[in-house]
PDB file of N, CA and C in Angstrom:
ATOM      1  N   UNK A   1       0.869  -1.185   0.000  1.00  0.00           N
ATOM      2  CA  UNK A   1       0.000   0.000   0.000  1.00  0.00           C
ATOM      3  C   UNK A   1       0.904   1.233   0.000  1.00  0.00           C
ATOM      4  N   UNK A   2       0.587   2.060  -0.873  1.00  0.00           N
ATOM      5  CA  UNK A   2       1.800   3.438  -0.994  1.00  0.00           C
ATOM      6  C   UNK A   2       0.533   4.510  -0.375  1.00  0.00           C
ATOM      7  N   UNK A   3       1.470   5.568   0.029  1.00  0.00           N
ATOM      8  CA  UNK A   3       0.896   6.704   0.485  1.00  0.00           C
ATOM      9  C   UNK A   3      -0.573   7.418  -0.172  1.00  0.00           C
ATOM     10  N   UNK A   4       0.120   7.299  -1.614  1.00  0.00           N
ATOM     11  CA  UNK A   4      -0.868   8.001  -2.410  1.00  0.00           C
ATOM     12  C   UNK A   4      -2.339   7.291  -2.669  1.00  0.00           C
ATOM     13  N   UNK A   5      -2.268   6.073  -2.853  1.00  0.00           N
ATOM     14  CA  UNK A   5      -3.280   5.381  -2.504  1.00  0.00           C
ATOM     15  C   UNK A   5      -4.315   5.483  -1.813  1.00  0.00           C
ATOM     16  N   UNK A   6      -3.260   5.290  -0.187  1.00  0.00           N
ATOM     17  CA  UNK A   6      -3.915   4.972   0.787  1.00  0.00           C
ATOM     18  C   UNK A   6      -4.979   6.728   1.173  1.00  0.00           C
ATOM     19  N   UNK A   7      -4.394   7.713   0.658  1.00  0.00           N
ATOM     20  CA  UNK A   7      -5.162   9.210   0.906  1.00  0.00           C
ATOM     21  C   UNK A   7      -6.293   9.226  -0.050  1.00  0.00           C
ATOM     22  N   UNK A   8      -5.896   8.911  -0.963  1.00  0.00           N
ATOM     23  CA  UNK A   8      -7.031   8.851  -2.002  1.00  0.00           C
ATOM     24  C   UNK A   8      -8.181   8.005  -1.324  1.00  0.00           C
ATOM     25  N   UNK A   9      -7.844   6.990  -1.223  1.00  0.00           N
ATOM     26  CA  UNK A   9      -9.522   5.802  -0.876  1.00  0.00           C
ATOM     27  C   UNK A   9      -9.753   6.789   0.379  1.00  0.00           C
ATOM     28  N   UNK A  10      -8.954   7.661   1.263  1.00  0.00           N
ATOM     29  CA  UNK A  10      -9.897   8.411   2.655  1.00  0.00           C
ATOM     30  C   UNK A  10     -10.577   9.610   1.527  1.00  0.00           C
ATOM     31  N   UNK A  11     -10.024   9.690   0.671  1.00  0.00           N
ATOM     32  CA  UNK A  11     -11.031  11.188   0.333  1.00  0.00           C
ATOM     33  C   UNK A  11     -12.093  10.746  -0.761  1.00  0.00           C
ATOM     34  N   UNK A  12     -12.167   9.822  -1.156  1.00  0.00           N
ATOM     35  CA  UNK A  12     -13.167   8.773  -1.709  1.00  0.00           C
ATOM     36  C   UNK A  12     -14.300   8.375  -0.758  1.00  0.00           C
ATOM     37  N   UNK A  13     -13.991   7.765   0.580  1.00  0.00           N
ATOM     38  CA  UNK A  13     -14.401   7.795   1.342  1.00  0.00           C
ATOM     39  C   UNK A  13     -15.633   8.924   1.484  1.00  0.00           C
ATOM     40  N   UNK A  14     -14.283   9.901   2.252  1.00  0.00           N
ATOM     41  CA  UNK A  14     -14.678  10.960   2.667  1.00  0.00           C
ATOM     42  C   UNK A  14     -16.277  11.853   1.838  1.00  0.00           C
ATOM     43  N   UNK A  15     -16.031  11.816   0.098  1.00  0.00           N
ATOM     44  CA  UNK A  15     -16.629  12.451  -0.601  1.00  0.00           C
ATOM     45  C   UNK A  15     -18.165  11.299  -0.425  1.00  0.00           C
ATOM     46  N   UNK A  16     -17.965   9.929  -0.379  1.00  0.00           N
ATOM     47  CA  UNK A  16     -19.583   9.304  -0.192  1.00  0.00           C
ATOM     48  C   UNK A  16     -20.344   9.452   1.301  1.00  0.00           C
ATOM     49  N   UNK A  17     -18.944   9.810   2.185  1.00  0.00           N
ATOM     50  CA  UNK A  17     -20.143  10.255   3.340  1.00  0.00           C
ATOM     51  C   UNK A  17     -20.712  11.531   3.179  1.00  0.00           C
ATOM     52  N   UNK A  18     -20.145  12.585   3.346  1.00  0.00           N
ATOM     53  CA  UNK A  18     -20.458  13.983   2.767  1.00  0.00           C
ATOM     54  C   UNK A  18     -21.707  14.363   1.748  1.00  0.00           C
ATOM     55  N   UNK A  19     -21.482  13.627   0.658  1.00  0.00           N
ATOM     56  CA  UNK A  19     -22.634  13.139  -0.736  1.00  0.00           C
ATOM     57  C   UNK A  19     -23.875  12.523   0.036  1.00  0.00           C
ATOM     58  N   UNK A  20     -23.748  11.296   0.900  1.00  0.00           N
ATOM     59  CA  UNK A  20     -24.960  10.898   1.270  1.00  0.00           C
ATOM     60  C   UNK A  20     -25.459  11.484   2.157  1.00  0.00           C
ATOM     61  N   UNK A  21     -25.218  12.664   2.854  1.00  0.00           N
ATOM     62  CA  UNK A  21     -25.728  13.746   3.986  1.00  0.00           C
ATOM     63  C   UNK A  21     -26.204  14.945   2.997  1.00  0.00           C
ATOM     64  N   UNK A  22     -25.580  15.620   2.487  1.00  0.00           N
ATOM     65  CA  UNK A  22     -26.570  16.471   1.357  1.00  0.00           C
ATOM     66  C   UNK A  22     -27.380  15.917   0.437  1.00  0.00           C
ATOM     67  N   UNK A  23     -27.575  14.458   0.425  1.00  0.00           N
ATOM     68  CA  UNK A  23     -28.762  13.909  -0.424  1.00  0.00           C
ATOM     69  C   UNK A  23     -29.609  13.826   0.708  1.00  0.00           C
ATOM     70  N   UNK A  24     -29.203  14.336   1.546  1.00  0.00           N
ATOM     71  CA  UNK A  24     -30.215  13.856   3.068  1.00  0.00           C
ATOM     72  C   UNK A  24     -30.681  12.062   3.492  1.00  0.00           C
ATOM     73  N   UNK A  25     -29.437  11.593   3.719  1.00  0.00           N
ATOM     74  CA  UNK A  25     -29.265  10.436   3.801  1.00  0.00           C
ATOM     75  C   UNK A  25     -28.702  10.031   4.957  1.00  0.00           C
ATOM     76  N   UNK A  26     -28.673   9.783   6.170  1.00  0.00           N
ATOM     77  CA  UNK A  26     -28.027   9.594   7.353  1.00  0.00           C
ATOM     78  C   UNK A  26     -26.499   8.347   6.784  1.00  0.00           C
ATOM     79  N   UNK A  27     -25.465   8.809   6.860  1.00  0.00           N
ATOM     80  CA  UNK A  27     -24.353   7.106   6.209  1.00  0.00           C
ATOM     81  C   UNK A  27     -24.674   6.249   7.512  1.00  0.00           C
ATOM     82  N   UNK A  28     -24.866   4.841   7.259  1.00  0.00           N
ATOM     83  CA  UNK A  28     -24.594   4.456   8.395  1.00  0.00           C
ATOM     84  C   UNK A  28     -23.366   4.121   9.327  1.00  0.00           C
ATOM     85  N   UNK A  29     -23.361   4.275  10.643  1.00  0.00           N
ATOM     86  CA  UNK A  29     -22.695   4.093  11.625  1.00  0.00           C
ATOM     87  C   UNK A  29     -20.926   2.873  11.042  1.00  0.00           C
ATOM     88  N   UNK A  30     -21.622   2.326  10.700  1.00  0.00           N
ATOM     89  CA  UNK A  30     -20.395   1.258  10.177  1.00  0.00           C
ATOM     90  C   UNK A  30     -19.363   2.078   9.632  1.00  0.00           C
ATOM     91  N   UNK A  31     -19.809   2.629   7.919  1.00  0.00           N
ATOM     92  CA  UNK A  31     -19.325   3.459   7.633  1.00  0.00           C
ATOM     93  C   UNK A  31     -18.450   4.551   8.259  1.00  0.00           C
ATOM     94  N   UNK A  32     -19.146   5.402   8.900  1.00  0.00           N
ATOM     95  CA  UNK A  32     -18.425   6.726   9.226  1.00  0.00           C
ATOM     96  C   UNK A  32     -17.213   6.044  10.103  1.00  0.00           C
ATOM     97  N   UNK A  33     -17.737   4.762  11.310  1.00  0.00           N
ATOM     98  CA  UNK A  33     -16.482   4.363  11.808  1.00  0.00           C
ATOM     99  C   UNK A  33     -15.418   3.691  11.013  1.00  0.00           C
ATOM    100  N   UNK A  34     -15.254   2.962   9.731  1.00  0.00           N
ATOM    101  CA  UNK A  34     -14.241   2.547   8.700  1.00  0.00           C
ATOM    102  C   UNK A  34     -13.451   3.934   8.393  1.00  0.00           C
ATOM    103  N   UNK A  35     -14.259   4.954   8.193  1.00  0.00           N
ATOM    104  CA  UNK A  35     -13.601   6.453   7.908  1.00  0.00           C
ATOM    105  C   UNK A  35     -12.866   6.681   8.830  1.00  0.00           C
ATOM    106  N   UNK A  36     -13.224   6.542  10.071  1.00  0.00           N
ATOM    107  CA  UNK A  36     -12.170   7.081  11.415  1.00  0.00           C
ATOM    108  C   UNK A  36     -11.303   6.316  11.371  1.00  0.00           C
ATOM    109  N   UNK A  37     -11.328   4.772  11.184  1.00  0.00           N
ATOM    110  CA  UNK A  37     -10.295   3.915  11.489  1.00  0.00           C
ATOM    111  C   UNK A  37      -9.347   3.931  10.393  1.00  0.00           C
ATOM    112  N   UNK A  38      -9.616   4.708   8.860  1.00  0.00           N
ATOM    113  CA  UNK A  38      -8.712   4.982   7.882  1.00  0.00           C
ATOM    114  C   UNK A  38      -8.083   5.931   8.196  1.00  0.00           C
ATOM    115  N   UNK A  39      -8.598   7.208   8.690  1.00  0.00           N
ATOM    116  CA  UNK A  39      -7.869   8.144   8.580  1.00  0.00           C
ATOM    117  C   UNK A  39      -7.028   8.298  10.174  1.00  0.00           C
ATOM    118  N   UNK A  40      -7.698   7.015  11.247  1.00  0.00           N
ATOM    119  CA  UNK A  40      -6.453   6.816  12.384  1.00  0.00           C
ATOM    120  C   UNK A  40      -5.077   6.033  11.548  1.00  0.00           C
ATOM    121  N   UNK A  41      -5.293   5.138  10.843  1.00  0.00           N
ATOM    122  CA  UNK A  41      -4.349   4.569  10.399  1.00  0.00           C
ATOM    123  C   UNK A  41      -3.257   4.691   9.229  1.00  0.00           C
ATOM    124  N   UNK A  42      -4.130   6.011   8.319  1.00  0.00           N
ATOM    125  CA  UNK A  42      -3.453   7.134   7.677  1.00  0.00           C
ATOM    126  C   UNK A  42      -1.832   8.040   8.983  1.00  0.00           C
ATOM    127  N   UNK A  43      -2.608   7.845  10.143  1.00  0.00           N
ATOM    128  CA  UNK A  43      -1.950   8.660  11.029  1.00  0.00           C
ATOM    129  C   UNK A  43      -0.636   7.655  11.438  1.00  0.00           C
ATOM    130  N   UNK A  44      -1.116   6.695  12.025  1.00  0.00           N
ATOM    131  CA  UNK A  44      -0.357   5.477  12.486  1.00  0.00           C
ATOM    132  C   UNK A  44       0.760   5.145  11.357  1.00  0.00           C
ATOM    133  N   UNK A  45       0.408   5.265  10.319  1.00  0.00           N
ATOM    134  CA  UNK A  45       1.469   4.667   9.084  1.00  0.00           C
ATOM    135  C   UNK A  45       2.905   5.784   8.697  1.00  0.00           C
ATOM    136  N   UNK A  46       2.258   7.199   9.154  1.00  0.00           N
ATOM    137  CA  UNK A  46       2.738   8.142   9.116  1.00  0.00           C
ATOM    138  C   UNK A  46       3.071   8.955   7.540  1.00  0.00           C
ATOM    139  N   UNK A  47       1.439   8.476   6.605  1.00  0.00           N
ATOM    140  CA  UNK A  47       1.247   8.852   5.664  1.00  0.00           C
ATOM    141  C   UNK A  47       0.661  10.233   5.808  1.00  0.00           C
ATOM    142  N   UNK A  48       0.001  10.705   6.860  1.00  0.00           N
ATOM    143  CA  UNK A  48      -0.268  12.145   7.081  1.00  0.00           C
ATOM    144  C   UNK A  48      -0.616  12.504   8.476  1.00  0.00           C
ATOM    145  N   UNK A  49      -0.688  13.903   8.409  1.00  0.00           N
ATOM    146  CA  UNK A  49      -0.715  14.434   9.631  1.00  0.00           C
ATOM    147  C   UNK A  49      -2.369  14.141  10.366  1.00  0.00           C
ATOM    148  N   UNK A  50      -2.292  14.672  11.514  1.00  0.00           N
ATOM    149  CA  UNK A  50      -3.898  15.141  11.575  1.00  0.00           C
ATOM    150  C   UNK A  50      -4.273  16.323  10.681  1.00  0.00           C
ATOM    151  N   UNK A  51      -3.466  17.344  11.211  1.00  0.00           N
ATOM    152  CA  UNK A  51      -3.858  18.953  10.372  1.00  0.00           C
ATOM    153  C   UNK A  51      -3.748  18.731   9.344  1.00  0.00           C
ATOM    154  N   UNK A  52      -3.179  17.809   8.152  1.00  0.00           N
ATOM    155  CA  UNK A  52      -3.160  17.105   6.669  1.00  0.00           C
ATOM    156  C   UNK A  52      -4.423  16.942   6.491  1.00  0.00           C
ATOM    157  N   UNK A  53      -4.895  15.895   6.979  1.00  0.00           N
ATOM    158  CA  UNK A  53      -6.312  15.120   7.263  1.00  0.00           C
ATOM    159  C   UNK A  53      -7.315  15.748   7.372  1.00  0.00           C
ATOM    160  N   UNK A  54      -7.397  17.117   8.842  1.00  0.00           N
ATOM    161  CA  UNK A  54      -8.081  18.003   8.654  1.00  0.00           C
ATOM    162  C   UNK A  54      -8.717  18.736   7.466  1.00  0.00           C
ATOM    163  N   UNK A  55      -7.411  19.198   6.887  1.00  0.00           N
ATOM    164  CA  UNK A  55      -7.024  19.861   5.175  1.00  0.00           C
ATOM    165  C   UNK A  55      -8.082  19.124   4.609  1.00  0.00           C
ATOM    166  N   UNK A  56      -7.799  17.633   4.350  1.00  0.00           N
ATOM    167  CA  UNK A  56      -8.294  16.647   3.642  1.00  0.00           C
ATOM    168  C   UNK A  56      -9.666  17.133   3.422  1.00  0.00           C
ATOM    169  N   UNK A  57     -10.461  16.937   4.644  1.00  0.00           N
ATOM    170  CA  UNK A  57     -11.835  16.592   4.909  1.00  0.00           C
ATOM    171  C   UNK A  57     -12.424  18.075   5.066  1.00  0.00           C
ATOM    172  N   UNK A  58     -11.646  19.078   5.057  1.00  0.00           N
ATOM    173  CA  UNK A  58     -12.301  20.436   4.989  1.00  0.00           C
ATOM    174  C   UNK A  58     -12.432  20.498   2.899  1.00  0.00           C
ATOM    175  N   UNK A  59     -11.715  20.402   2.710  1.00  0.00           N
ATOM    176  CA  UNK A  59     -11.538  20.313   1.156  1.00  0.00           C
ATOM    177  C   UNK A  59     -12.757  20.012   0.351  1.00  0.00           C
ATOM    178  N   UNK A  60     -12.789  18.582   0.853  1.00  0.00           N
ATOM    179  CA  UNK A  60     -13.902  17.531   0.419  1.00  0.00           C
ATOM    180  C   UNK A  60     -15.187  18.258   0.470  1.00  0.00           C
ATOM    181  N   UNK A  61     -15.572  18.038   2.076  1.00  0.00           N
ATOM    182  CA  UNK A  61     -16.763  18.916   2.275  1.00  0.00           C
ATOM    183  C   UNK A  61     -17.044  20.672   1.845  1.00  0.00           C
ATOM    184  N   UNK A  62     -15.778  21.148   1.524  1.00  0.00           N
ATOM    185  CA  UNK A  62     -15.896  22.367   0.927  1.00  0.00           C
ATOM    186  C   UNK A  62     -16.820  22.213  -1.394  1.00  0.00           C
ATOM    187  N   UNK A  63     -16.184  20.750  -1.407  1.00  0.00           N
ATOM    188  CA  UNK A  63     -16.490  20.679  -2.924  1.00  0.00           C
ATOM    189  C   UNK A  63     -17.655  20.389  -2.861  1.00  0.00           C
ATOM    190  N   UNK A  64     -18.053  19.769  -1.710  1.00  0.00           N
ATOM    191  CA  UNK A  64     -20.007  19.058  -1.808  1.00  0.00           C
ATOM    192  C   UNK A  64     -20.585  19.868  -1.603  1.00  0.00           C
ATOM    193  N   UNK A  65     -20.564  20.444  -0.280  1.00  0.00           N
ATOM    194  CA  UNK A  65     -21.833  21.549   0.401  1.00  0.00           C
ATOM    195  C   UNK A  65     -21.432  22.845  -0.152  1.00  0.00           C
ATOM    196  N   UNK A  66     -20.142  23.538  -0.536  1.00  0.00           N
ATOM    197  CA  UNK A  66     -19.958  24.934  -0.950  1.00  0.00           C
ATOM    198  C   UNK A  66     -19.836  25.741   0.131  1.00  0.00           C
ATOM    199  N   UNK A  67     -19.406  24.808   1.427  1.00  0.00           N
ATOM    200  CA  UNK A  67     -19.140  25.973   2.277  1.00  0.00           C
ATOM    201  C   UNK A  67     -18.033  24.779   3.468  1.00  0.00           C
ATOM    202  N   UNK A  68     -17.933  25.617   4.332  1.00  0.00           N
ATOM    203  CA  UNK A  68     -16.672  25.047   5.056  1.00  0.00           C
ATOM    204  C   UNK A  68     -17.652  24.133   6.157  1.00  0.00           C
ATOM    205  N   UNK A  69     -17.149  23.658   7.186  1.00  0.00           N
ATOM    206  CA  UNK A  69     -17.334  22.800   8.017  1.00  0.00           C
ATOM    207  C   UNK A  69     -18.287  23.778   9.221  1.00  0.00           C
ATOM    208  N   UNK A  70     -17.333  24.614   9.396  1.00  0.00           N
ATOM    209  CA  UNK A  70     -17.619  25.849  10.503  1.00  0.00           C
ATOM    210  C   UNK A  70     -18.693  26.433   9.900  1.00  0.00           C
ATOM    211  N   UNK A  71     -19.318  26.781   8.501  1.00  0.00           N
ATOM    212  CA  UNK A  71     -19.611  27.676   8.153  1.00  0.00           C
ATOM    213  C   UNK A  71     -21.225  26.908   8.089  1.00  0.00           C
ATOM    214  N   UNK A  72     -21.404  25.578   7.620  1.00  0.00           N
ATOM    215  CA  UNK A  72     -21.876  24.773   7.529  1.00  0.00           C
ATOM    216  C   UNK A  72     -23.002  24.333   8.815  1.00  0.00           C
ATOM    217  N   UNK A  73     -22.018  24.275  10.102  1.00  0.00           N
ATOM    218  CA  UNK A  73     -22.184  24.065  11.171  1.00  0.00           C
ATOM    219  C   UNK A  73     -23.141  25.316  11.522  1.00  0.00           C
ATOM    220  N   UNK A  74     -22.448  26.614  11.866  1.00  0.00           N
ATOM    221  CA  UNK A  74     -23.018  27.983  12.298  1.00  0.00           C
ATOM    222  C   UNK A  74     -24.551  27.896  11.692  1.00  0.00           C
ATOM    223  N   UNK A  75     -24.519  27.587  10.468  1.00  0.00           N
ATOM    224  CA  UNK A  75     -25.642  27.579   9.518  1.00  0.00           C
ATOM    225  C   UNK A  75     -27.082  26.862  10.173  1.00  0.00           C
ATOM    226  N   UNK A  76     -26.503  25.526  10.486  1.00  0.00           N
ATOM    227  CA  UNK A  76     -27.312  24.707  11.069  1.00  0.00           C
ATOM    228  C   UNK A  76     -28.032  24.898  12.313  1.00  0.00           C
ATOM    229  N   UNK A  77     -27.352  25.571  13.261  1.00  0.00           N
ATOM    230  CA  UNK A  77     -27.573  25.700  14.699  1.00  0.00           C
ATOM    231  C   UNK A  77     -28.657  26.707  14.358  1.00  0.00           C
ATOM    232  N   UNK A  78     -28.090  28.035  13.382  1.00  0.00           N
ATOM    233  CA  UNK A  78     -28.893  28.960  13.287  1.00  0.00           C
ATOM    234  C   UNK A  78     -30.516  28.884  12.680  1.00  0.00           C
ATOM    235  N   UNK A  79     -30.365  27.734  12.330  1.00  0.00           N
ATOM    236  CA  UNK A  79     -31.659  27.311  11.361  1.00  0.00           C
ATOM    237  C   UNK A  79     -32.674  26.411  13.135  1.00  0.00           C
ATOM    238  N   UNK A  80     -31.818  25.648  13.179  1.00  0.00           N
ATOM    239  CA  UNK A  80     -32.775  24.884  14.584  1.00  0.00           C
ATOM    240  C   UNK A  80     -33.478  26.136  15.648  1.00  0.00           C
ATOM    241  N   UNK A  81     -32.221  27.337  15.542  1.00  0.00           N
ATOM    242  CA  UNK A  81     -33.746  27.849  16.687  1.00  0.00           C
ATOM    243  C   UNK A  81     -34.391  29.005  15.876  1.00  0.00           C
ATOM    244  N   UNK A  82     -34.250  28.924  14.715  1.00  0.00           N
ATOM    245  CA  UNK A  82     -35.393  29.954  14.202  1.00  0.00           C
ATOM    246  C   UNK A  82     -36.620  28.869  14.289  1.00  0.00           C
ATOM    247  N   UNK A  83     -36.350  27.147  14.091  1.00  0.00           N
ATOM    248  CA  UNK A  83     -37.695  26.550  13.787  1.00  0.00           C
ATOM    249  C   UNK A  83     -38.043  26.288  15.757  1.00  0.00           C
ATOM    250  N   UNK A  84     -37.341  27.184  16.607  1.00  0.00           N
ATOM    251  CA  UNK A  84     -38.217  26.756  17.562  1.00  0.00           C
ATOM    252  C   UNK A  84     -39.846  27.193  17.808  1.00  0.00           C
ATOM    253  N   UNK A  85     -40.188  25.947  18.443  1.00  0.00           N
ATOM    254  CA  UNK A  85     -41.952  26.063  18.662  1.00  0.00           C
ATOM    255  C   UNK A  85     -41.977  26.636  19.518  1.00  0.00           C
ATOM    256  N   UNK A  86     -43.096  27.342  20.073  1.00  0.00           N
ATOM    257  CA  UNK A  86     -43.482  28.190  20.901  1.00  0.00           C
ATOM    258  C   UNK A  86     -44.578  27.465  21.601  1.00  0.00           C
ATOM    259  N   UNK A  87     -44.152  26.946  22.875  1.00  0.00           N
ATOM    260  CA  UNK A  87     -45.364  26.122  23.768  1.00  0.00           C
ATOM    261  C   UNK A  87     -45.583  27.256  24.748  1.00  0.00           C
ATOM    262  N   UNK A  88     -45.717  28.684  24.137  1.00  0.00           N
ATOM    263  CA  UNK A  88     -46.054  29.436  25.567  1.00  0.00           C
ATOM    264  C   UNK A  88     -47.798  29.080  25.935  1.00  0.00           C
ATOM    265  N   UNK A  89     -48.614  28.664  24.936  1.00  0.00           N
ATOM    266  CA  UNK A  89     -50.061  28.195  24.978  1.00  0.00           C
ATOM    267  C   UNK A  89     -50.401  27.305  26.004  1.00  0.00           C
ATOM    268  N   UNK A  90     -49.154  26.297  26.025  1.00  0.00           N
ATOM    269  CA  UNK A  90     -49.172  25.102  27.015  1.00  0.00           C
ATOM    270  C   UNK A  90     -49.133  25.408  28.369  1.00  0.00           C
ATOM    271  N   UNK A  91     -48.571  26.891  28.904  1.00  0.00           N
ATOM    272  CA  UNK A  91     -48.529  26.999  30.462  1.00  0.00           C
ATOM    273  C   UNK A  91     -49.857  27.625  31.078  1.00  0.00           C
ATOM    274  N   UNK A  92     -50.913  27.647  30.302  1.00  0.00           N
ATOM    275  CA  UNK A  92     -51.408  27.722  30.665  1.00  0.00           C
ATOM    276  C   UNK A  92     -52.590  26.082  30.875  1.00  0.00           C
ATOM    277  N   UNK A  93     -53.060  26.026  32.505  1.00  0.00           N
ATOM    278  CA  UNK A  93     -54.024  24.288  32.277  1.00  0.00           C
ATOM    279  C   UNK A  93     -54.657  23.931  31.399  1.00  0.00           C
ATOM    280  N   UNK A  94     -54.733  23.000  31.066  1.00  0.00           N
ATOM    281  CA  UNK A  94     -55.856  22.283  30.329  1.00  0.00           C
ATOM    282  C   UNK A  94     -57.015  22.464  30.560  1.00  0.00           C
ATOM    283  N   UNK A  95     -57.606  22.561  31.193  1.00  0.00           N
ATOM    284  CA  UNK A  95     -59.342  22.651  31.621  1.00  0.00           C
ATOM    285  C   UNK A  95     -59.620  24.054  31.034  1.00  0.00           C
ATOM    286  N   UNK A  96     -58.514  24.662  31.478  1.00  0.00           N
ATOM    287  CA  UNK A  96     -58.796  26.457  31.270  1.00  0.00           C
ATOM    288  C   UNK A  96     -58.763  26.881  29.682  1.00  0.00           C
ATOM    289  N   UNK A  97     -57.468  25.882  28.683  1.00  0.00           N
ATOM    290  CA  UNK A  97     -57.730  25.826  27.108  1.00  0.00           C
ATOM    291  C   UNK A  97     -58.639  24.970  26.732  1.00  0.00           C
ATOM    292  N   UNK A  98     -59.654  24.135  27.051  1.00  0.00           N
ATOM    293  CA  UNK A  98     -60.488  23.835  26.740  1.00  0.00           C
ATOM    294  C   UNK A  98     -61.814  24.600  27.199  1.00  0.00           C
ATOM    295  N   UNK A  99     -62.047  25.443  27.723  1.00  0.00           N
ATOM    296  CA  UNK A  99     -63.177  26.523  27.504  1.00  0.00           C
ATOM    297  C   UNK A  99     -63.244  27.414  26.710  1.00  0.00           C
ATOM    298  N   UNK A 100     -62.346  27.350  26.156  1.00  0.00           N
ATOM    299  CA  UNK A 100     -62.057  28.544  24.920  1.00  0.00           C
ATOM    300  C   UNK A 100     -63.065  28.615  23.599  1.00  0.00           C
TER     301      UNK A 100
END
């Protein structure tokens, strides 16, 4: 197994987990852990760094989604509490919203 190889199949990898989350696809669990255990053993072999790796997988996910990891992230959080619900209706009893 040579270096170049072995980076390529992580960013191969990398690009079908990424791909099956913007198709809105959860990857399963198996998966994402084969990814960790490539790119621990990318580390172990001393074919790349972490901050390499980092590089790697910011890259990747920069070519799928069009935005960075961080940027991606911020995005998300910001979207969950605009869809928060509003149970202020609920503090008030039951008996008392059903006379309404």
């Amino acid at each position: 197994m040579n270096k170049e190889r072995y980076l390529s199949e992580i960013e191969k990898r990398l690009l079908s987990h990424f791909s099956a989350s913007r198709d809105g696809y959860r990857p399963p669990s198996e998966d994402r852990h084969r990814l960790e255990g490539f790119i621990q053993g990318a580390i172990f072999m001393g074919f790349a760094d972490s901050k390499q790796l980092g590089a790697l997988m910011e890259a990747v996910h920069l070519s799928v989604f069009g935005q960075t990891i961080a940027q991606r992230r911020a995005e998300s959080e910001q979207r969950w509490q605009e869809e928060a619900i509003d149970y202020s209706r609920y503090e008030q009893p039951t008996y008392e919203r059903k006379g309404r």
